[in-house]
N, C-alpha and C. Protein backbone atom coordinates (compact mmCIF):
# COMPACT_ATOMS: atom_id res chain seq x y z
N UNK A 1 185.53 254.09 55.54
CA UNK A 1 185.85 254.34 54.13
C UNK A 1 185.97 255.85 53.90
N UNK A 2 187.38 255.94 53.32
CA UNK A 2 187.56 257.56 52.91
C UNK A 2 186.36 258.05 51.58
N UNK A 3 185.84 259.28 51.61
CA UNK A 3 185.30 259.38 50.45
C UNK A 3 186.24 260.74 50.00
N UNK A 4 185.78 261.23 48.82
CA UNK A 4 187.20 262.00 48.09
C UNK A 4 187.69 263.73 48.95
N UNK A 5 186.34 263.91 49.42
CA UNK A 5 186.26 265.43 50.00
C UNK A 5 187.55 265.02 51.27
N UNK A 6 187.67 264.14 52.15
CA UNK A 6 188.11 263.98 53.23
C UNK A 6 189.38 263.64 52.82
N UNK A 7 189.53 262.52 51.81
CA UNK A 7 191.37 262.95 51.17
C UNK A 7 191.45 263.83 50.77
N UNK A 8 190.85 264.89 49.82
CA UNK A 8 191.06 266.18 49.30
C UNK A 8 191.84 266.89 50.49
N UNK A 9 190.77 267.08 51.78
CA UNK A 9 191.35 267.88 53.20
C UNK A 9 192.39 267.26 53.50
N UNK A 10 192.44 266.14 53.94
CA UNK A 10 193.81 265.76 54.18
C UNK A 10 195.17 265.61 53.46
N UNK A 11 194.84 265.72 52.26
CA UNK A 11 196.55 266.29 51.51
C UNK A 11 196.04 267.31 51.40
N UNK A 12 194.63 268.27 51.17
CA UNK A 12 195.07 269.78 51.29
C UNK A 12 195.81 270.12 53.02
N UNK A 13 195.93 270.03 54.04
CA UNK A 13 196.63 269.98 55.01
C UNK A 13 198.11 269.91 55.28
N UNK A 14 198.16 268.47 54.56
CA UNK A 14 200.08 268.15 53.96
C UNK A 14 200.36 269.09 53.37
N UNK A 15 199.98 269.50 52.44
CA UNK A 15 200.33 270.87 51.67
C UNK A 15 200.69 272.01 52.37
N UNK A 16 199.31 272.27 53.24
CA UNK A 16 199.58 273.55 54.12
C UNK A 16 200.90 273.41 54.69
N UNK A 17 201.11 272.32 55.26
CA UNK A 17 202.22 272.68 56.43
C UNK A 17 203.90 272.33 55.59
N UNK A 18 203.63 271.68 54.41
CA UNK A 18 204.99 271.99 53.33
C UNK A 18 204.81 273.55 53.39
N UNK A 19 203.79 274.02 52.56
CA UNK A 19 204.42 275.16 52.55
C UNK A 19 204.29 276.34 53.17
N UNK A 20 204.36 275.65 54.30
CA UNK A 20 204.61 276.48 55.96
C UNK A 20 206.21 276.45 56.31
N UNK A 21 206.66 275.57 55.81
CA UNK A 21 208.47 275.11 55.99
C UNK A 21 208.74 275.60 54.67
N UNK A 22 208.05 276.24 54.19
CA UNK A 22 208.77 276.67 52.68
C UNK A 22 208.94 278.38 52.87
N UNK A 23 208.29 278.81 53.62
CA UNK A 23 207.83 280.52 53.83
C UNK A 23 206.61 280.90 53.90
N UNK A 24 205.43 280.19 53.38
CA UNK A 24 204.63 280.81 53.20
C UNK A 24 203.62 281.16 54.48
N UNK A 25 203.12 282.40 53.83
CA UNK A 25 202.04 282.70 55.00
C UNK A 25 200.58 282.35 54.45
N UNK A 26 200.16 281.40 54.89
CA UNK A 26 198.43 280.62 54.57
C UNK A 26 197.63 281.59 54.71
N UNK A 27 196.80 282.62 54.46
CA UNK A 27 195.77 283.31 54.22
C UNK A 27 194.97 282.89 54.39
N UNK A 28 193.98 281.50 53.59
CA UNK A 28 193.11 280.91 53.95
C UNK A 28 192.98 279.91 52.90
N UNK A 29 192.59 278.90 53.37
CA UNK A 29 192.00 277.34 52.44
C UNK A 29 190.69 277.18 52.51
N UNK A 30 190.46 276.48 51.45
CA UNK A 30 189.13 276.37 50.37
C UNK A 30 188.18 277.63 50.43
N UNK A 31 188.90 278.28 49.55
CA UNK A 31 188.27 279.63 49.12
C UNK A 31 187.12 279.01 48.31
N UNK A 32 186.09 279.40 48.54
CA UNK A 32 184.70 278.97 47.26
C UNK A 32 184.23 279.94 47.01
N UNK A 33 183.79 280.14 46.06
CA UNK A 33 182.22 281.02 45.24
C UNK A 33 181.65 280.03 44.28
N UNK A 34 180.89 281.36 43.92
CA UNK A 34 179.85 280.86 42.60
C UNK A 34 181.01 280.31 41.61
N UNK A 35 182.01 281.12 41.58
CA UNK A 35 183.16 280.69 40.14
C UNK A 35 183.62 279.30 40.22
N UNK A 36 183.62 279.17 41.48
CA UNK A 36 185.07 277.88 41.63
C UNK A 36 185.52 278.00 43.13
N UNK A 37 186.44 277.20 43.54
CA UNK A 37 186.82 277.40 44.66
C UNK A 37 188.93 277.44 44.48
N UNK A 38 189.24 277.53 45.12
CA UNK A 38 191.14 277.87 45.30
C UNK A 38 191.55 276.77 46.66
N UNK A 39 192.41 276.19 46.75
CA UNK A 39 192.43 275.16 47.46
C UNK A 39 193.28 275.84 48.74
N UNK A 40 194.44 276.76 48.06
CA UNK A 40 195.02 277.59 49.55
C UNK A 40 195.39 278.92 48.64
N UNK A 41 195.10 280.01 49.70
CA UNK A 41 195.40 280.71 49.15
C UNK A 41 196.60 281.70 50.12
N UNK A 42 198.10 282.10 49.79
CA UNK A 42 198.66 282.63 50.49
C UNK A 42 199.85 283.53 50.47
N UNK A 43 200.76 284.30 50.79
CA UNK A 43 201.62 285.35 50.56
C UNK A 43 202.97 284.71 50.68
N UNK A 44 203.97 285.15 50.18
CA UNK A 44 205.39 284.84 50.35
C UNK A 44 206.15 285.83 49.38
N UNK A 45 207.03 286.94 49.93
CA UNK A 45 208.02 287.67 49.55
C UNK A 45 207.33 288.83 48.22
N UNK A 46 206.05 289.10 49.32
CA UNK A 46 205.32 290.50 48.52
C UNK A 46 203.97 289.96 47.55
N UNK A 47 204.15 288.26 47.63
CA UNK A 47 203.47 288.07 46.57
C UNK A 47 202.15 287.83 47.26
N UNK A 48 200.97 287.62 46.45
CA UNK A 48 199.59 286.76 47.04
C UNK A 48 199.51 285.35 45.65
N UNK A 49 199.70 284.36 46.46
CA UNK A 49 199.52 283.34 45.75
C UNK A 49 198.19 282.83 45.75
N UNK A 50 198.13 281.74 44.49
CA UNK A 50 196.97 281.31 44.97
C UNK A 50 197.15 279.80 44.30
N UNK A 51 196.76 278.82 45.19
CA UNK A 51 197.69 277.54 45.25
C UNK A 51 196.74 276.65 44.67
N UNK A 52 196.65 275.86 44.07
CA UNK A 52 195.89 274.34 43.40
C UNK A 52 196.69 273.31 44.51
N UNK A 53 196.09 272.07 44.61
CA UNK A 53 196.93 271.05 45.37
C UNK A 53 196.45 269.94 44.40
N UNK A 54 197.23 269.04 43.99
CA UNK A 54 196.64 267.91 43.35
C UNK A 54 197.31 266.59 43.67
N UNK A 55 196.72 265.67 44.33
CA UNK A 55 197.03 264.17 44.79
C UNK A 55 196.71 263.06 43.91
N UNK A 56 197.98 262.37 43.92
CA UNK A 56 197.43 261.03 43.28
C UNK A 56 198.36 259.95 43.88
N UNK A 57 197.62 258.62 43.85
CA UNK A 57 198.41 257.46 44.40
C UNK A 57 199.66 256.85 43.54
N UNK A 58 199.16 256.98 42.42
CA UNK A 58 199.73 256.62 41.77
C UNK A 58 199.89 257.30 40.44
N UNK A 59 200.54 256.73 39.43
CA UNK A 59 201.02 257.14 38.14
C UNK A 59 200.16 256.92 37.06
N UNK A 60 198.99 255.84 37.39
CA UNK A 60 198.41 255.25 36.57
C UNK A 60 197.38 255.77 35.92
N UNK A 61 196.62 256.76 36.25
CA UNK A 61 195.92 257.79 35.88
C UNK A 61 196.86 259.55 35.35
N UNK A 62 197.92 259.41 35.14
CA UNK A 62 198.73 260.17 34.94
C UNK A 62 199.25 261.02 36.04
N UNK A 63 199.90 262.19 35.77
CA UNK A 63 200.97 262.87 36.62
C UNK A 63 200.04 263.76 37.62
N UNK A 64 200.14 264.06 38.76
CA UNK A 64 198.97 265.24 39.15
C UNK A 64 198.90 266.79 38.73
N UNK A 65 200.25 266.88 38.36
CA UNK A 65 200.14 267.61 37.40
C UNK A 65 198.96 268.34 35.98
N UNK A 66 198.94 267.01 35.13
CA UNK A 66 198.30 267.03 34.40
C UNK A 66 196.74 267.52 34.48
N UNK A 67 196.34 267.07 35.18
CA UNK A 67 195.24 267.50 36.18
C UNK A 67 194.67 269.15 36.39
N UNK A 68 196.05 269.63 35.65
CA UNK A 68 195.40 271.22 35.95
C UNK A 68 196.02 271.57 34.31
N UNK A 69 194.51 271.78 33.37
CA UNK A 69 193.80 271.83 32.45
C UNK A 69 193.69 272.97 32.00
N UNK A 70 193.42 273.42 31.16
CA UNK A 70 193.15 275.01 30.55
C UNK A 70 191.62 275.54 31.41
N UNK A 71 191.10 274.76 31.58
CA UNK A 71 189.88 274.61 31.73
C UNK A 71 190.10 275.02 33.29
N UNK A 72 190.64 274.29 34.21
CA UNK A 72 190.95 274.70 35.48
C UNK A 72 191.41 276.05 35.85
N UNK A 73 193.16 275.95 34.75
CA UNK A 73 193.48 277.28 35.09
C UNK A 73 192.52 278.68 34.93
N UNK A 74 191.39 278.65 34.00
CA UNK A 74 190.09 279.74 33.78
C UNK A 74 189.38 279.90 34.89
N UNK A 75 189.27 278.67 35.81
CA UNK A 75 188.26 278.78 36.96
C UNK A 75 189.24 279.41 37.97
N UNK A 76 190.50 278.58 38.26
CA UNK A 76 191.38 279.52 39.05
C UNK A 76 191.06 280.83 39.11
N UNK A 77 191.58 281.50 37.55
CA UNK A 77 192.09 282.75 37.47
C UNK A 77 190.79 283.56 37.98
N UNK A 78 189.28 283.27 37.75
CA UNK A 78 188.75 283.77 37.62
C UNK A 78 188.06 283.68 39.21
N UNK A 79 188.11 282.85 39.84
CA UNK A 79 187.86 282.74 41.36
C UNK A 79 188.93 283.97 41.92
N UNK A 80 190.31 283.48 41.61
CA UNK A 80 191.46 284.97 41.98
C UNK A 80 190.88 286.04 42.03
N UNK A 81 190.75 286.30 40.93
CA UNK A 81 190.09 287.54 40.51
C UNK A 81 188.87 287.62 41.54
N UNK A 82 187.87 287.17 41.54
CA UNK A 82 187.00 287.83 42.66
C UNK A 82 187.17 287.97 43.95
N UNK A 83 188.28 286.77 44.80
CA UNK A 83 188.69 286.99 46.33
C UNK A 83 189.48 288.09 46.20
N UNK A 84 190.22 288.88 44.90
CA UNK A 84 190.73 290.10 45.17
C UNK A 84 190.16 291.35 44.98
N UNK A 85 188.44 291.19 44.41
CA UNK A 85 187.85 291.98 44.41
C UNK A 85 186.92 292.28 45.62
N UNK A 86 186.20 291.29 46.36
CA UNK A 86 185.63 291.08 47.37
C UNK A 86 186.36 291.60 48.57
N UNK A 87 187.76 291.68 48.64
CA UNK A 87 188.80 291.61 49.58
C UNK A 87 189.44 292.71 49.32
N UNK A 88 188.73 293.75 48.17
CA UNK A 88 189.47 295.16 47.79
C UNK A 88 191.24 295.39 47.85
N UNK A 89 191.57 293.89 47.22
CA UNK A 89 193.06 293.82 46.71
C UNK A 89 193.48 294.26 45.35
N UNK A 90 193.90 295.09 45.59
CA UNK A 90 194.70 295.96 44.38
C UNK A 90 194.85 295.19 43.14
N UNK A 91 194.19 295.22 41.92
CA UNK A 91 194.70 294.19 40.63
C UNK A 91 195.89 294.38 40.26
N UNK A 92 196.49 295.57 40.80
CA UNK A 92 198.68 295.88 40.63
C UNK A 92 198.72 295.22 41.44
N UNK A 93 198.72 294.20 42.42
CA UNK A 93 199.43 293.27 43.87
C UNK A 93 199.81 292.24 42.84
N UNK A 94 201.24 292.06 43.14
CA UNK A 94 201.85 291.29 42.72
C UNK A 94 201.00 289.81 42.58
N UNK A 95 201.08 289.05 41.78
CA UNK A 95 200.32 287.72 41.78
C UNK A 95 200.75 286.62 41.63
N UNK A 96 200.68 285.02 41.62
CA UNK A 96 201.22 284.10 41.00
C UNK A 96 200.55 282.53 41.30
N UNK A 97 200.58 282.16 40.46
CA UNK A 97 199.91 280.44 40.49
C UNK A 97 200.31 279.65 40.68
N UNK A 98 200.63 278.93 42.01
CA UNK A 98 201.46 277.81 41.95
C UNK A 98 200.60 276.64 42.26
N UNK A 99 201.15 275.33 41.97
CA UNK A 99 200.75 273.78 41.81
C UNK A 99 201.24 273.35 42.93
N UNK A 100 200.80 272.62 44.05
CA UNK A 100 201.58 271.68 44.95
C UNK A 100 200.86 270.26 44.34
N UNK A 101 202.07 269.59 44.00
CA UNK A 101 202.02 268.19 43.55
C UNK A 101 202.09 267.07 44.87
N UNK A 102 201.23 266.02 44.80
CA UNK A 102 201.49 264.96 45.93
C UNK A 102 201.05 263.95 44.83
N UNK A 103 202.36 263.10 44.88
CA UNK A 103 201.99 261.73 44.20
C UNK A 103 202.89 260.53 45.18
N UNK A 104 201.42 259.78 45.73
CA UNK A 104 202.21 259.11 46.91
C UNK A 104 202.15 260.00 47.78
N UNK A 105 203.13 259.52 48.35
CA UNK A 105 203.59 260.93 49.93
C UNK A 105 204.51 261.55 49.32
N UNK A 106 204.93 261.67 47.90
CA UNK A 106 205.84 262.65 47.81
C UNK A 106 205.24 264.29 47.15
N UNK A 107 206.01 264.93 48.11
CA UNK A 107 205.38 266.47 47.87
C UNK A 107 206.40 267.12 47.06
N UNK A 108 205.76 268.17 45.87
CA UNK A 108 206.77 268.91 44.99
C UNK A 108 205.96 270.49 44.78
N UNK A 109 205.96 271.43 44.51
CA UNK A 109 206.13 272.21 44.39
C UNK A 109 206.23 273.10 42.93
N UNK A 110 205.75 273.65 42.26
CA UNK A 110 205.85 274.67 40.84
C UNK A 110 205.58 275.60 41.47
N UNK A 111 206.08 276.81 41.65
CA UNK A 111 205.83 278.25 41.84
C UNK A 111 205.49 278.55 40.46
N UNK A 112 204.93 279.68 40.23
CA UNK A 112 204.36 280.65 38.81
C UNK A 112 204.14 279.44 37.72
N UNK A 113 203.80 278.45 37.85
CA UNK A 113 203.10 277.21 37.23
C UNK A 113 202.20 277.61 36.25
N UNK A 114 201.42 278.57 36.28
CA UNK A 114 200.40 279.28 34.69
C UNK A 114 200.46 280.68 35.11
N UNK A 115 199.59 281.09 33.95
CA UNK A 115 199.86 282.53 34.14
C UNK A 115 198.27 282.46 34.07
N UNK A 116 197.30 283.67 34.71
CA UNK A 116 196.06 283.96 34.86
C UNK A 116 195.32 283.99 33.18
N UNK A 117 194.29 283.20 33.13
CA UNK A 117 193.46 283.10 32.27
C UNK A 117 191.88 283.59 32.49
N UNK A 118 191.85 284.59 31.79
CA UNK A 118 189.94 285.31 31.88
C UNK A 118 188.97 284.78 30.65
C-alpha cells in the first residue's frame, strides 16, 4: 500500500525528468525548513526557479492546480526567500514560480504561475 509521502516522491520524480526535457537544470528537491518545504528547486535561461508539483487522479477533488492557495503561495515565497538567503543568493537574481501539474499521467506546466508573497 502506497502511503502519500511515496506518491508525493514519485510524481515529484515524473516532474523532475519533464522538466529535464524541458531545459531545466534541477538544483535540488525537497528543499525543507522551519518555513515550509519547495518540492524542486531549479535554473533555466538565467532564472532560479522554484517549482510546486501537484498530483491528482482525478478531477473529482478539483484541478491540481487549485491546490496552490494564497496560503501556499506565502509558504513558498517565504521558504524561497530563505534557501536564497542561506545560499547567499542575491535578492536581484532573477526569480520565478512555476506549477508542474499531473492529473492522471498527464503532465502540464505554468511557468511564472504567482508572483512571491511575504
Amino acid at each position: 500500500m502506497y502511503n502519500k509521502r511515496s506518491i508525493g516522491k514519485e510524481f515529484e520524480q515524473k516532474a523532475v525528468e519533464y522538466l529535464i526535457l524541458q531545459g531545466y537544470k534541477i538544483i535540488i528537491t525537497n528543499f525543507q525548513c522551519r518555513t515550509g518545504e519547495i518540492d524542486i528547486i531549479a535554473e533555466q535561461d538565467n532564472y532560479l526557479i522554484f517549482i510546486e508539483v501537484k498530483y491528482r487522479t482525478n478531477s473529482a477533488k478539483g484541478m491540481p492546480h487549485e491546490a496552490v492557495d494564497i496560503r501556499k503561495i506565502k509558504k513558498i515565497s517565504k521558504t524561497a526567500r530563505y534557501y536564497m538567503f542561506i545560499n547567499n543568493i542575491s535578492m536581484e537574481t532573477p526569480c520565478r514560480f512555476d506549477v508542474v501539474l499531473i492529473l492522471n499521467q498527464e503532465i502540464s506546466l505554468i511557468q511564472d504561475a504567482f508572483q512571491a508573497i511575504f
